[in-house]
Protein backbone atom coordinates (compact mmCIF):
# COMPACT_ATOMS: atom_id res chain seq x y z
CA UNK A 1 89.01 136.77 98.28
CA UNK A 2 92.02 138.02 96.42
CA UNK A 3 93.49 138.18 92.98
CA UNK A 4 96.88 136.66 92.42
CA UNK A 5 98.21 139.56 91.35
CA UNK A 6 96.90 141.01 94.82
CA UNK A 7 97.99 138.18 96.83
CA UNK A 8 101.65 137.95 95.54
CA UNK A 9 101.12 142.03 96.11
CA UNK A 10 100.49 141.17 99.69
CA UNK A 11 103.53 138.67 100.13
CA UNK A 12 105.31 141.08 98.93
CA UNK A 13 104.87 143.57 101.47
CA UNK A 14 106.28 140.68 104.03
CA UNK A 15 109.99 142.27 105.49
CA UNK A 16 112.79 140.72 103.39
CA UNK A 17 110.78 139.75 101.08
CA UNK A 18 112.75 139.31 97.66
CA UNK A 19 109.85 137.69 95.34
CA UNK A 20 107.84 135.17 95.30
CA UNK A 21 105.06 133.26 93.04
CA UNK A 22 102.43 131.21 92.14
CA UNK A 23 103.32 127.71 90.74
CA UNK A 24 101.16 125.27 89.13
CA UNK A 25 103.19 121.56 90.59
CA UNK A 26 101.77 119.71 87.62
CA UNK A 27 103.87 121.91 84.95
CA UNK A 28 106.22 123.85 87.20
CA UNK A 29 104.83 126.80 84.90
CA UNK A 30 104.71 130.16 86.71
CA UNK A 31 100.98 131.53 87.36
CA UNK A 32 102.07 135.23 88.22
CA UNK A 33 105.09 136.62 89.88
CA UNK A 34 106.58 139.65 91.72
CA UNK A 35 109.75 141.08 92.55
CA UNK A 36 113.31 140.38 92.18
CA UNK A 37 116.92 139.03 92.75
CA UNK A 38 115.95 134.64 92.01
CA UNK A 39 115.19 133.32 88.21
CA UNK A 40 111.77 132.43 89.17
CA UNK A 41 111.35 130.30 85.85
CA UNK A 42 114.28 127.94 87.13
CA UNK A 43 113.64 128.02 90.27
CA UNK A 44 109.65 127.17 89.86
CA UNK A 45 110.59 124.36 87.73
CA UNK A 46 113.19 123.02 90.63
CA UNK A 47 110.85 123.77 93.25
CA UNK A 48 107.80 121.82 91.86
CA UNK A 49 110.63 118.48 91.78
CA UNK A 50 110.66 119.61 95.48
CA UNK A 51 107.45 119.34 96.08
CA UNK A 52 106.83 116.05 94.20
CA UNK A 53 109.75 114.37 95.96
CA UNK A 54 108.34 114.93 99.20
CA UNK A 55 104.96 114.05 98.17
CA UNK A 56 106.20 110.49 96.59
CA UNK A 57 108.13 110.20 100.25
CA UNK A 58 105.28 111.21 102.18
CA UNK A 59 103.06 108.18 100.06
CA UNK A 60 106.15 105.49 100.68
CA UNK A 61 105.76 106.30 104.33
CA UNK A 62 102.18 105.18 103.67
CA UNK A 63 101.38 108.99 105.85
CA UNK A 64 98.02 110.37 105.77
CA UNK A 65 99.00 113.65 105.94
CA UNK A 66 99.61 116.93 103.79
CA UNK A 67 102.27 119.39 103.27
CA UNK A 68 101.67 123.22 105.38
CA UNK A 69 105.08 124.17 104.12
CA UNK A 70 108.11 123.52 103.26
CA UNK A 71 111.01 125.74 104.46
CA UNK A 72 114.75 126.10 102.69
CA UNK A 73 117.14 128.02 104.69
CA UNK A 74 120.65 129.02 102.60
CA UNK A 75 123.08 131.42 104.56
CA UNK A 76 121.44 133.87 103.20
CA UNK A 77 118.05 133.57 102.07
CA UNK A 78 114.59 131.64 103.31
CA UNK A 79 112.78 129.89 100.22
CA UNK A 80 109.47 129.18 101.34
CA UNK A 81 107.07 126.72 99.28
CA UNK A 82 103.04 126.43 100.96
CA UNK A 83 101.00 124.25 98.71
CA UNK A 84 97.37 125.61 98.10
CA UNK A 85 94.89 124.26 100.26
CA UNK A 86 91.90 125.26 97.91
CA UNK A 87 93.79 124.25 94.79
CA UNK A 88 95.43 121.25 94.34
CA UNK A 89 98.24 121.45 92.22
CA UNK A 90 99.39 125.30 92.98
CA UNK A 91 101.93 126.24 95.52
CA UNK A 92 103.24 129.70 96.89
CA UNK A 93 107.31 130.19 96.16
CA UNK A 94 108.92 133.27 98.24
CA UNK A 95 112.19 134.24 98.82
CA UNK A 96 113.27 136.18 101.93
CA UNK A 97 116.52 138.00 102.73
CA UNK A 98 117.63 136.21 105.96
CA UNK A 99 118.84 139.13 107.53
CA UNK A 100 115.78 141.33 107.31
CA UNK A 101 112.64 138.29 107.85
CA UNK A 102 111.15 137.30 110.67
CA UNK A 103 110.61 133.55 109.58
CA UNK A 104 107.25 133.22 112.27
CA UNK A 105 105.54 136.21 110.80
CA UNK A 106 106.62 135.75 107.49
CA UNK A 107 105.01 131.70 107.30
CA UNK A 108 102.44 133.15 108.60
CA UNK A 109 101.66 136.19 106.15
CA UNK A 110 101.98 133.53 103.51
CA UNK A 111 99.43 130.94 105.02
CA UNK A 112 97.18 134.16 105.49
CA UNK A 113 97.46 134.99 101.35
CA UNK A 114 96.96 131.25 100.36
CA UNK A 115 93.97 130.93 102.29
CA UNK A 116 92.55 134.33 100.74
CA UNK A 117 93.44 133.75 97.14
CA UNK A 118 90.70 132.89 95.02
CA UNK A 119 91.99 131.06 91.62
């Protein structure tokens, strides 16, 4: 099991990795953070309304399913967003630089640190 601080290490070490963190969805507060280049405070808060929008979508479509990921992709950047599995509530944010990530390896690196994490 790993520490957030060692788990956000280990996204971190993903190639084209610009930052990432932990959000709780409930607050869209910031549990720990690393690296660079996005506001993480605006775009946690923005990213939890993603997260609850497709939640209230998925429960209108009456599916009995969950959320492995969701996946942004700008021109130049990949905004990743994996819900905890163990933790309810919490969700892995990273940003990759487009031109450097593999997206594959990179989804899953981050499934591999949100299964490890212990909150």
């Amino acid at each position: 099991m790993a520490s957030i601080n060692d788990s956000l290490s280990n996204i971190m070490g993903i190639d084209g990795a610009m930052c990432c963190a932990l959000v709780d969805s409930g607050s869209g507060m910031i549990l720990g953070q690393a690296g660079s280049g996005v506001d993480m405070e605006l775009a946690a808060a923005g990213n939890t309304e993603v997260v609850r929008a497709k939640l209230r979508t998925m429960s209108s479509l009456k599916l009995n399913d969950s959320i492995d990921d969701i996946l942004i992709t700008l021109g130049k950047q990949y905004h990743i967003i994996r819900p905890s599995v163990a933790s309810s509530g919490l969700f892995f944010y990273v940003v990759l630089d487009k031109a450097r990530a593999n997206l594959a390896l990179a989804r899953r690196k981050v499934q591999d640190v949100e299964a490890a994490v212990k909150l």
